[in-house]
C-alpha atoms as a PDB file:
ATOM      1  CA  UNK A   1       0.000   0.000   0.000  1.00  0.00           C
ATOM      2  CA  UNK A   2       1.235   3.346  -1.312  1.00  0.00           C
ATOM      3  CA  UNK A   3       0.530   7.089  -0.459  1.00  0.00           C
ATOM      4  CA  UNK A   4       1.203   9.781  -3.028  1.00  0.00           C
ATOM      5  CA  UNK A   5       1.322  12.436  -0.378  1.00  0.00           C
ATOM      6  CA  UNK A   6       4.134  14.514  -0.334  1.00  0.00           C
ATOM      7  CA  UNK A   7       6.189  13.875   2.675  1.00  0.00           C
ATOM      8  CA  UNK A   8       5.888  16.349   5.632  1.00  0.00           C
ATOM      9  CA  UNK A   9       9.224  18.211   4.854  1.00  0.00           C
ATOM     10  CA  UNK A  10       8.313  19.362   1.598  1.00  0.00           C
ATOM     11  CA  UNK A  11       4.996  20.481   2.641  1.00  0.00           C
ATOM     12  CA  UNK A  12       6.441  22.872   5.486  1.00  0.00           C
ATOM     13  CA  UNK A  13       9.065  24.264   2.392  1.00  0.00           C
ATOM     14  CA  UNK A  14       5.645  25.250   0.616  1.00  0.00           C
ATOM     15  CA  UNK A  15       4.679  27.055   3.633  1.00  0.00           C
ATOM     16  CA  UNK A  16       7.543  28.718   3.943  1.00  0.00           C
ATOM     17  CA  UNK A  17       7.987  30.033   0.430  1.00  0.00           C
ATOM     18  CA  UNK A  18       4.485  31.009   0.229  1.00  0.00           C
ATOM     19  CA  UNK A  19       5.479  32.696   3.712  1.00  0.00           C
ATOM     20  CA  UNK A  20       7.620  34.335   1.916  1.00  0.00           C
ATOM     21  CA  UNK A  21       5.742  35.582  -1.087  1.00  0.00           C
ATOM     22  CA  UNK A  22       3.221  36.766   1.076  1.00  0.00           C
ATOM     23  CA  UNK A  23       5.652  39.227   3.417  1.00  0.00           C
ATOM     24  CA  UNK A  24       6.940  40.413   0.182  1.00  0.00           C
ATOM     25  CA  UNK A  25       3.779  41.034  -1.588  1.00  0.00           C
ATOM     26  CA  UNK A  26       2.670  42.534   1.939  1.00  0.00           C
ATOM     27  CA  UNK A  27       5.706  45.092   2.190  1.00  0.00           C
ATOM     28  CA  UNK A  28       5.787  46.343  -1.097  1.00  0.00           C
ATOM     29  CA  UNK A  29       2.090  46.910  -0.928  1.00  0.00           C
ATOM     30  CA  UNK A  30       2.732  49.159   2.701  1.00  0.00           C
ATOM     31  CA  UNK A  31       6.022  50.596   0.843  1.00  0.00           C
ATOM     32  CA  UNK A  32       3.484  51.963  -1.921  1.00  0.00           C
ATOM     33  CA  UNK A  33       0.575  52.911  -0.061  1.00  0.00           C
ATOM     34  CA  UNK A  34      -0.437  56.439  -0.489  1.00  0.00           C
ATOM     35  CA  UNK A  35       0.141  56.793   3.500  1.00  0.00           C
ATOM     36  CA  UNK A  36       3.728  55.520   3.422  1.00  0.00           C
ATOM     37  CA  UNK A  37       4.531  57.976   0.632  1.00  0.00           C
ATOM     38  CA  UNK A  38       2.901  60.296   3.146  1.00  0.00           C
ATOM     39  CA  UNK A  39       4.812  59.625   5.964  1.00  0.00           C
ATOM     40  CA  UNK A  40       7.995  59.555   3.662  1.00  0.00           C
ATOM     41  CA  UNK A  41       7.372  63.126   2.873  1.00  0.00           C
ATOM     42  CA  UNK A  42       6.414  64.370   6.359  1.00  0.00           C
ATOM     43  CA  UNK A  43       9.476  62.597   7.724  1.00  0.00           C
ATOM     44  CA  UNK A  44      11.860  64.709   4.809  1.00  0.00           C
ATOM     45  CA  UNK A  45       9.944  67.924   5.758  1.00  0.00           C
ATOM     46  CA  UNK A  46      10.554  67.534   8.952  1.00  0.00           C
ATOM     47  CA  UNK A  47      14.425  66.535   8.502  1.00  0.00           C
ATOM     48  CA  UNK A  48      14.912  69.145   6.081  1.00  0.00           C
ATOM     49  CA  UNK A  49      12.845  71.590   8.762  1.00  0.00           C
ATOM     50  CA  UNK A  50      15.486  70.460  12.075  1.00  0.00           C
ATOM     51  CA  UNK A  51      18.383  70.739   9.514  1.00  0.00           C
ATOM     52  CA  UNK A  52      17.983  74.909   9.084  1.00  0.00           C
ATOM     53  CA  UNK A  53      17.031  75.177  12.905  1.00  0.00           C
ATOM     54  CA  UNK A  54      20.550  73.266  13.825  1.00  0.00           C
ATOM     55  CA  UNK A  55      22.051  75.548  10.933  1.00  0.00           C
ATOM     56  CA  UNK A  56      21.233  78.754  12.649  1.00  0.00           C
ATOM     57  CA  UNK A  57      21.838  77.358  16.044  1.00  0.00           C
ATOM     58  CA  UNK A  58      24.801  76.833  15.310  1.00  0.00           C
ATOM     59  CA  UNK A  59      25.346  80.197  13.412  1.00  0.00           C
ATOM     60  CA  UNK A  60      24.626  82.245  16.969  1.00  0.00           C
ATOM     61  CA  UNK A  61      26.190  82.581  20.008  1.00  0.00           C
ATOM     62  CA  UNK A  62      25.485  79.041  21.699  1.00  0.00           C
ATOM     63  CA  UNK A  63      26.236  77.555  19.194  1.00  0.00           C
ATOM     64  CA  UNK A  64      29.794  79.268  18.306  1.00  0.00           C
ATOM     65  CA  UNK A  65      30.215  78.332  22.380  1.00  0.00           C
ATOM     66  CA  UNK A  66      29.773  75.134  21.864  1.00  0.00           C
ATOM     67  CA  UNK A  67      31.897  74.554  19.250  1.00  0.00           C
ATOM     68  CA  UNK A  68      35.075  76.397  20.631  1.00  0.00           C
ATOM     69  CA  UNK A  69      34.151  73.884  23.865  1.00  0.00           C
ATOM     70  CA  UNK A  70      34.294  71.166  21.533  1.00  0.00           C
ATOM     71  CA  UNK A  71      37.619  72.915  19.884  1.00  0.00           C
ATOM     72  CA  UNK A  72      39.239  72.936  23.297  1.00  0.00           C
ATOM     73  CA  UNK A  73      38.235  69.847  24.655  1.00  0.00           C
ATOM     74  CA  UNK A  74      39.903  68.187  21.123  1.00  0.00           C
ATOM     75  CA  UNK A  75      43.290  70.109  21.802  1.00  0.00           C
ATOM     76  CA  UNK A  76      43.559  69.068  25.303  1.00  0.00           C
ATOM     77  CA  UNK A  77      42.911  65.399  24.241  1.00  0.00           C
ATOM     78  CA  UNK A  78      45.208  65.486  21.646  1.00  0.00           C
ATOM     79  CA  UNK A  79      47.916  67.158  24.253  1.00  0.00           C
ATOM     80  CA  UNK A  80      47.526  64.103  26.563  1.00  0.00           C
ATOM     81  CA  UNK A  81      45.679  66.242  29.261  1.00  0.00           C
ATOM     82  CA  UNK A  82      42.543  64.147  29.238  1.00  0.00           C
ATOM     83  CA  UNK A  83      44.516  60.778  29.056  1.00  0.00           C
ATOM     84  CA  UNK A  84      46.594  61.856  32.676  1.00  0.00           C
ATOM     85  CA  UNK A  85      43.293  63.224  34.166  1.00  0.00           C
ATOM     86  CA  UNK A  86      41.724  60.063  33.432  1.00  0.00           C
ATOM     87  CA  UNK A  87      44.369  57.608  34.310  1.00  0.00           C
ATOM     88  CA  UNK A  88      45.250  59.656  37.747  1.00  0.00           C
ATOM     89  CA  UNK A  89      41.055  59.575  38.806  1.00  0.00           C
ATOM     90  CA  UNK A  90      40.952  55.653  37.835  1.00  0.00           C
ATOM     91  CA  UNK A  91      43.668  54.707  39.723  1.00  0.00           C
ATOM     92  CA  UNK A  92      42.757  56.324  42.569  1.00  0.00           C
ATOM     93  CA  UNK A  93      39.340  55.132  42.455  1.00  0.00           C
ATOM     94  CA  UNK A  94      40.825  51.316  41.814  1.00  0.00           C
ATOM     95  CA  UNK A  95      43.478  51.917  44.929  1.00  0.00           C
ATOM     96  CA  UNK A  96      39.971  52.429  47.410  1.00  0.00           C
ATOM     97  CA  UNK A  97      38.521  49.710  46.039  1.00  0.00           C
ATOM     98  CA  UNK A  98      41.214  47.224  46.282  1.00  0.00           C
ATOM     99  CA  UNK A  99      41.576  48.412  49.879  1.00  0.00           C
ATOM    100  CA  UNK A 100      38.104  48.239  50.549  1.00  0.00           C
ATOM    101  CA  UNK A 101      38.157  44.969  49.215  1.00  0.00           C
ATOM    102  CA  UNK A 102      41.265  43.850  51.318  1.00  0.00           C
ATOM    103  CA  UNK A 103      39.998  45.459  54.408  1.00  0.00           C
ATOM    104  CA  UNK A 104      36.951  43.351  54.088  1.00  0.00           C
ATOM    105  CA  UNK A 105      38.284  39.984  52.533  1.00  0.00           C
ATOM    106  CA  UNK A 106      40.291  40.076  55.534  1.00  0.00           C
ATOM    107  CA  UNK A 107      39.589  36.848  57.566  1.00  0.00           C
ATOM    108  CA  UNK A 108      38.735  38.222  61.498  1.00  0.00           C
ATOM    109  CA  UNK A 109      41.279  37.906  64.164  1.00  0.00           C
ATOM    110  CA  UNK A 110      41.668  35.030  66.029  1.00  0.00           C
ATOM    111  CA  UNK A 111      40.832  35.114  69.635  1.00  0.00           C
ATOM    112  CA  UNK A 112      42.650  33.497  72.321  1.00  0.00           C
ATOM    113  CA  UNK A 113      40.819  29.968  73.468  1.00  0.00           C
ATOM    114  CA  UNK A 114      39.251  30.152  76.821  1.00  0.00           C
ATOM    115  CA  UNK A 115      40.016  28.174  79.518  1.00  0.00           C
ATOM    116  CA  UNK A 116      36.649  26.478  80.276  1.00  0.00           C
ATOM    117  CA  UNK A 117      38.123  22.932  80.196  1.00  0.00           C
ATOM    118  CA  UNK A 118      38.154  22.941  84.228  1.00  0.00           C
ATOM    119  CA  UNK A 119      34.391  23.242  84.135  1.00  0.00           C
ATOM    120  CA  UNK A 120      34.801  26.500  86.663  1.00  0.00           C
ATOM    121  CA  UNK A 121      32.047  29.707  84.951  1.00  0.00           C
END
């Protein structure tokens, strides 16, 4: 006796590829859609919109400020500044935590044994 049914691998392939099809037919439908070319255009608007306002930001006076803060900050990380500050804070921070840690790793004192072999409290 014989079954001409497909075996159970090949019909979970099917499923898959029409899986498949289906997304794809389903995403370049949204892509398409009259409100995705919507949203595409809001969204450059907008971009286009928060590009002038950081153009004139940075134009005026907070923004010139910020960038000669930026400026210096750059030359005293290229002149090793930042690199000693760094290094001097972090091992000081690491040398109070290693002696925290040893302080408290520490196993307690031993204490002399008592004499309470002769029974006498």
């Amino acid at each position: 006796m014989t079954t001409n049914a497909p075996p159970p691998e090949s019909e979970l392939a099917a499923e898959f590829r029409r899986l498949g099809e289906n997304l794809q037919q389903a995403a370049t439908s949204a892509w398409q859609s009259e409100e995705a070319q919507r949203f595409r255009q809001e969204l450059q608007t907008g971009l286009k919109a928060l590009e002038g306002g950081l153009r004139e930001a940075a134009a005026g006076p907070t923004g010139q400020r910020i960038k000669a803060e930026a400026e210096d900050f750059a030359a005293r990380v290229r002149a090793g500044q930042v690199e000693n500050r760094l290094r001097s804070d972090l091992l000081t921070a690491l040398r109070a935590v290693n002696a925290a840690l040893t302080k408290n790793a520490a196993p307690p004192p031993e204490t002399p044994p008592t004499d309470n072999a002769s029974g006498m409290l």
